[in-house]
C-alpha atoms as a PDB file:
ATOM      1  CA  UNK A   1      -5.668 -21.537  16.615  1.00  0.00           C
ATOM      2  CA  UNK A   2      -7.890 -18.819  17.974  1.00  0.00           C
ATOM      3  CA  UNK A   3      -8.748 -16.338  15.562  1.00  0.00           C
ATOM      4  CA  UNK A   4      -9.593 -12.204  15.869  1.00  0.00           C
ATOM      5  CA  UNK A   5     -10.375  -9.423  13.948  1.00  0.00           C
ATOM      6  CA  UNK A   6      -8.770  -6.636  12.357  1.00  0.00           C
ATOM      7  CA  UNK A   7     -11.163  -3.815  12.810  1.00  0.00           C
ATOM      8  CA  UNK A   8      -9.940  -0.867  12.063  1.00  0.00           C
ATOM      9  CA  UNK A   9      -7.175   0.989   9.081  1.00  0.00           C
ATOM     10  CA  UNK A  10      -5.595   3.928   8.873  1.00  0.00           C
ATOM     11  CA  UNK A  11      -3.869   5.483   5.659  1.00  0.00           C
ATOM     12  CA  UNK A  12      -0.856   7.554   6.196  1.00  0.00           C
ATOM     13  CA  UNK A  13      -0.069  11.026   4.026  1.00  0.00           C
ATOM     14  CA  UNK A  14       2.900  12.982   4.190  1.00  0.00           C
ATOM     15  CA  UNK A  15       1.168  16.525   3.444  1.00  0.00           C
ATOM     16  CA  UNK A  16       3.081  20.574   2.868  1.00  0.00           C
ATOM     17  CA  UNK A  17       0.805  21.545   5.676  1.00  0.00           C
ATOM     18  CA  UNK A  18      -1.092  19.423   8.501  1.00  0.00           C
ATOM     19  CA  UNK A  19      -3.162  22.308   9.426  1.00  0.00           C
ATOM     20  CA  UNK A  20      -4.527  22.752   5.918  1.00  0.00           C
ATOM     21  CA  UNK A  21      -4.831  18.584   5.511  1.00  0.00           C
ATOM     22  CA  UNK A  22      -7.118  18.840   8.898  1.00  0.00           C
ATOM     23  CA  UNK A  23      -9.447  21.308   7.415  1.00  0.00           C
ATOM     24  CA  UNK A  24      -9.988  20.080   4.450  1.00  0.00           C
ATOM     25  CA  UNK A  25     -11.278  17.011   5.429  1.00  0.00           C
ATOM     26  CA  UNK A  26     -12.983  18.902   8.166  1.00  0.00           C
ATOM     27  CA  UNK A  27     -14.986  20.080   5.650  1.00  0.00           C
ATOM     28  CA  UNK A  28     -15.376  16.832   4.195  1.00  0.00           C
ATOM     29  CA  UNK A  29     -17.255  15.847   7.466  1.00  0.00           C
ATOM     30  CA  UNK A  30     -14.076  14.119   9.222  1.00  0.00           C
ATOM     31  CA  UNK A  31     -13.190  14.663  12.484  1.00  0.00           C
ATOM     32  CA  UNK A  32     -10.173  15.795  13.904  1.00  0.00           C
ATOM     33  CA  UNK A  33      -8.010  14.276  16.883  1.00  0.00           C
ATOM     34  CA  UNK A  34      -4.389  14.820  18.145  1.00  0.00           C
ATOM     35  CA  UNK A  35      -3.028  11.642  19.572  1.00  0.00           C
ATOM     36  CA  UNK A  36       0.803  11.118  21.007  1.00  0.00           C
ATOM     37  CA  UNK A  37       2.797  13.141  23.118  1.00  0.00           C
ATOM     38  CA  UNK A  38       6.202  12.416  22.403  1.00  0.00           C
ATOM     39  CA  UNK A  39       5.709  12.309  18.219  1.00  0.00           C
ATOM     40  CA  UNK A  40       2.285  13.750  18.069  1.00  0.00           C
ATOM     41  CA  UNK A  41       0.124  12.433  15.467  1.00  0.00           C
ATOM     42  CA  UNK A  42      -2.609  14.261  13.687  1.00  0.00           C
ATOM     43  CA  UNK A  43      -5.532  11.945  12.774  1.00  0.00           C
ATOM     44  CA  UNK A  44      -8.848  12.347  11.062  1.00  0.00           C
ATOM     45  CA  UNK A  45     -11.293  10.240  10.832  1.00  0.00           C
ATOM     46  CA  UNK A  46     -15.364   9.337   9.371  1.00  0.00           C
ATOM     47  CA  UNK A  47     -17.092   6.419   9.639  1.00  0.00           C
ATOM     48  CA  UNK A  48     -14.528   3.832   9.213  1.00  0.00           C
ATOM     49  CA  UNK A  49     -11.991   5.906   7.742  1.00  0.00           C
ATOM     50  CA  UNK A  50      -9.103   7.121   9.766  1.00  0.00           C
ATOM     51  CA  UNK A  51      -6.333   9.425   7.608  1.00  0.00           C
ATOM     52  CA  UNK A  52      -2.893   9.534   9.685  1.00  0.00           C
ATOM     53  CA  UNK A  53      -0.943  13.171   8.247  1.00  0.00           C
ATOM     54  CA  UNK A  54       2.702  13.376   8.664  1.00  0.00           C
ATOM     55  CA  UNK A  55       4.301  16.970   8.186  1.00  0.00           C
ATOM     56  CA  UNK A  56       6.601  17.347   4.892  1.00  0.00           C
ATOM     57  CA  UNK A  57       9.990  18.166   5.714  1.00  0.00           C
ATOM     58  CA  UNK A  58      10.540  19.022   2.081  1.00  0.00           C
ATOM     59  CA  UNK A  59       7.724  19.773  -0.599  1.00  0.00           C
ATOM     60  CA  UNK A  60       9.300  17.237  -2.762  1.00  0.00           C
ATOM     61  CA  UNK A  61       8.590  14.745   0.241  1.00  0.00           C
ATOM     62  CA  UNK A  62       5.100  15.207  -1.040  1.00  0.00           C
ATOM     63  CA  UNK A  63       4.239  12.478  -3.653  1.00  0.00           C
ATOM     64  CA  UNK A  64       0.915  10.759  -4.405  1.00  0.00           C
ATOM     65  CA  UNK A  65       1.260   7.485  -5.785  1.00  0.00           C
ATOM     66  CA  UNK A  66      -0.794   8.663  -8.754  1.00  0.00           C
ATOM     67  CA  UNK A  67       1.242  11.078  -9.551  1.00  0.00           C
ATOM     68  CA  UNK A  68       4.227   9.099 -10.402  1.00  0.00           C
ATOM     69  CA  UNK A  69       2.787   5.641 -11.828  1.00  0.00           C
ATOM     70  CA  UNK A  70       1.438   4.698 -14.562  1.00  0.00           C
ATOM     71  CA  UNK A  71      -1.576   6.516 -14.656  1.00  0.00           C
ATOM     72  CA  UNK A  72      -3.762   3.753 -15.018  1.00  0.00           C
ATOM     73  CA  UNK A  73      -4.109   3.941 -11.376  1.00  0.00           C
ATOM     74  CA  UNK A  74      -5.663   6.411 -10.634  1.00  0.00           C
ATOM     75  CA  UNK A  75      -6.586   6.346  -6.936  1.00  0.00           C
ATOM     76  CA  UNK A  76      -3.887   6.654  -3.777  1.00  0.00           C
ATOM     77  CA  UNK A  77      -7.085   5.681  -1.165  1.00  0.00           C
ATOM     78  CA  UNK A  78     -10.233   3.609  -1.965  1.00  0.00           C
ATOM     79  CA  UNK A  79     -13.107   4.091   0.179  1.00  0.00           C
ATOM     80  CA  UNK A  80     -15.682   1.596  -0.501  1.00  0.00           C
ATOM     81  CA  UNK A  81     -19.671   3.488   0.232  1.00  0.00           C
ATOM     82  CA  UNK A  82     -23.011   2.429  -0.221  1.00  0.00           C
ATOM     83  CA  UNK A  83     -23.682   5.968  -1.181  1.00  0.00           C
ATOM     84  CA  UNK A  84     -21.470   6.733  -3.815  1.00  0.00           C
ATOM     85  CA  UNK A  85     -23.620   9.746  -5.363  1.00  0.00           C
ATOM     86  CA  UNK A  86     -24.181  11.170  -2.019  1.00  0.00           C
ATOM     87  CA  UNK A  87     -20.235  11.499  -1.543  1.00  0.00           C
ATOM     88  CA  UNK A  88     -20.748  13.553  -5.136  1.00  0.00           C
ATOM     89  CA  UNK A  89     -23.238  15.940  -3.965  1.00  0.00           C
ATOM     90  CA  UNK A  90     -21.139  16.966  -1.101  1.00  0.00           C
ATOM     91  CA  UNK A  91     -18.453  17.122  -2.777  1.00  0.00           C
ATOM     92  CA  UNK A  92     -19.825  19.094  -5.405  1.00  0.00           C
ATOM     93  CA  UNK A  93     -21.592  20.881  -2.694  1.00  0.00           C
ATOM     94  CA  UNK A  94     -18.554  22.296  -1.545  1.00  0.00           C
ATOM     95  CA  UNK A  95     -16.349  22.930  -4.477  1.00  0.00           C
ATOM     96  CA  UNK A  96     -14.145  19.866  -4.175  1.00  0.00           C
ATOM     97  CA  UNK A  97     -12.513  18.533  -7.481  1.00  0.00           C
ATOM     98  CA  UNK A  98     -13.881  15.556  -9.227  1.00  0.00           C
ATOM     99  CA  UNK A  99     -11.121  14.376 -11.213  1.00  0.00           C
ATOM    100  CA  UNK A 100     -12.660  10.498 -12.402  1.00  0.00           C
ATOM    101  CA  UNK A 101     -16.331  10.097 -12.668  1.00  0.00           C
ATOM    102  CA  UNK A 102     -18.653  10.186 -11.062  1.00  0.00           C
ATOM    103  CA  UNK A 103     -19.492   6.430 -13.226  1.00  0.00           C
ATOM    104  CA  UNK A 104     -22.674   5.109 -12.076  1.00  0.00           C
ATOM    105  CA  UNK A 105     -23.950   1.351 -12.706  1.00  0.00           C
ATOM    106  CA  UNK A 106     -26.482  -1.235 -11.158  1.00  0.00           C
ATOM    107  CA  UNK A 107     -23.278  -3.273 -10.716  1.00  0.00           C
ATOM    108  CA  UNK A 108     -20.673  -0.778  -9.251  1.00  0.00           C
ATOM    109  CA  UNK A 109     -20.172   3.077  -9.175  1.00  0.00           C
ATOM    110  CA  UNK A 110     -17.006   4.913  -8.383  1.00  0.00           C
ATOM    111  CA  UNK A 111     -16.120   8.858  -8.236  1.00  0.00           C
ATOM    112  CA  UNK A 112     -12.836   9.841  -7.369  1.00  0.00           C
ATOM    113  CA  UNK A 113     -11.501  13.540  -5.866  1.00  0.00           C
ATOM    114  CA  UNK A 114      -8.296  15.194  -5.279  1.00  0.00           C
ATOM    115  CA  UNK A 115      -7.310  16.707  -2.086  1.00  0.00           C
ATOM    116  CA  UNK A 116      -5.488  19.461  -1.579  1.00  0.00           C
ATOM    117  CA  UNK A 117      -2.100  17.394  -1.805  1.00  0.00           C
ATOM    118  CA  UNK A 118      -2.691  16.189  -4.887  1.00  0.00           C
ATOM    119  CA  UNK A 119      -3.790  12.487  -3.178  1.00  0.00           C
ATOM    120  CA  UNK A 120      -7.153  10.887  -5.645  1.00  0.00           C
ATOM    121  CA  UNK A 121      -9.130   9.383  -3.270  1.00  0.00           C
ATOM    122  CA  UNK A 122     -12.183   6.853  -5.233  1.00  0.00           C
ATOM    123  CA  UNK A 123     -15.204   6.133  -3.581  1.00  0.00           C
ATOM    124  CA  UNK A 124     -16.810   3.003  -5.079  1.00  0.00           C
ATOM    125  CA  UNK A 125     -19.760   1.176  -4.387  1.00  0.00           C
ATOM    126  CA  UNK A 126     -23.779   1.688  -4.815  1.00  0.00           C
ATOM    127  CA  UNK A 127     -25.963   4.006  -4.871  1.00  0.00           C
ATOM    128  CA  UNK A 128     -28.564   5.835  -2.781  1.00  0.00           C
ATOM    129  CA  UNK A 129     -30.611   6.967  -5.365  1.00  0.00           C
ATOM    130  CA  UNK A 130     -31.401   4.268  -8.051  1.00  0.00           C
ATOM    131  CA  UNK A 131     -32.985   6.541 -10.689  1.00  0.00           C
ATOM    132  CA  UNK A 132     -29.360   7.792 -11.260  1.00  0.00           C
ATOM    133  CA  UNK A 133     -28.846   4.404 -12.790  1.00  0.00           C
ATOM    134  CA  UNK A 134     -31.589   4.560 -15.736  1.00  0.00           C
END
């Protein structure tokens, strides 16, 4: 059987307002791209990350899975990093909510935010700066 690769993902998110969505993570360093013409789709993406937003019809339409689970889960997107204390600086940098963490260990770190949504997005991974770690 030949084989191939899956190389890319994309998370969906059904957000109030797709303008807002797009600048938000605009300002997380994403970039933005409009792709369709028929059902036009508003994508942003960084590094391997690619975020698909669908417009709400309804605001009830808008429902993280954290927000109705147990909330031992506590992350609707993982984003795996090798710099997970670098993703805290920006964010801190520019005033985005830090709801979980940031937890920092030789074996694994994690940090998760909230958008604007309500979605918890966890970044977990290493570090760039080891002296964080003693």
């Amino acid at each position: 059987m030949e084989t191939f690769e899956i190389n890319g993902f994309a998370a969906t998110m059904v957000v109030r307002d797709v303008e807002e969505a797009v600048e938000f993570y605009k300002n997380l360093g994403f970039k933005h791209e409009v792709i369709g013409s028929k059902v036009v789709h508003h994508h942003v993406h960084r590094d391997k990350l690619t975020i698909i937003f669908h417009p709400a019809k309804k605001p009830e339409e808008v429902c993280p899975g954290t927000s109705v689970v147990d909330k031992k889960y506590y992350f609707d997107l993982y984003c795996y990093t090798d710099a997970v204390d670098l993703v805290v600086k920006e964010c801190v940098l520019k005033g985005i909510e830090i709801v979980n963490g940031p937890h920092y260990s030789k074996d694994w770190s994690e940090a998760t935010i909230k958008d604007l949504n309500g979605y918890c997005i966890t970044f977990g991974g290493g570090v760039a700066n080891a002296e964080i770690l003693n």
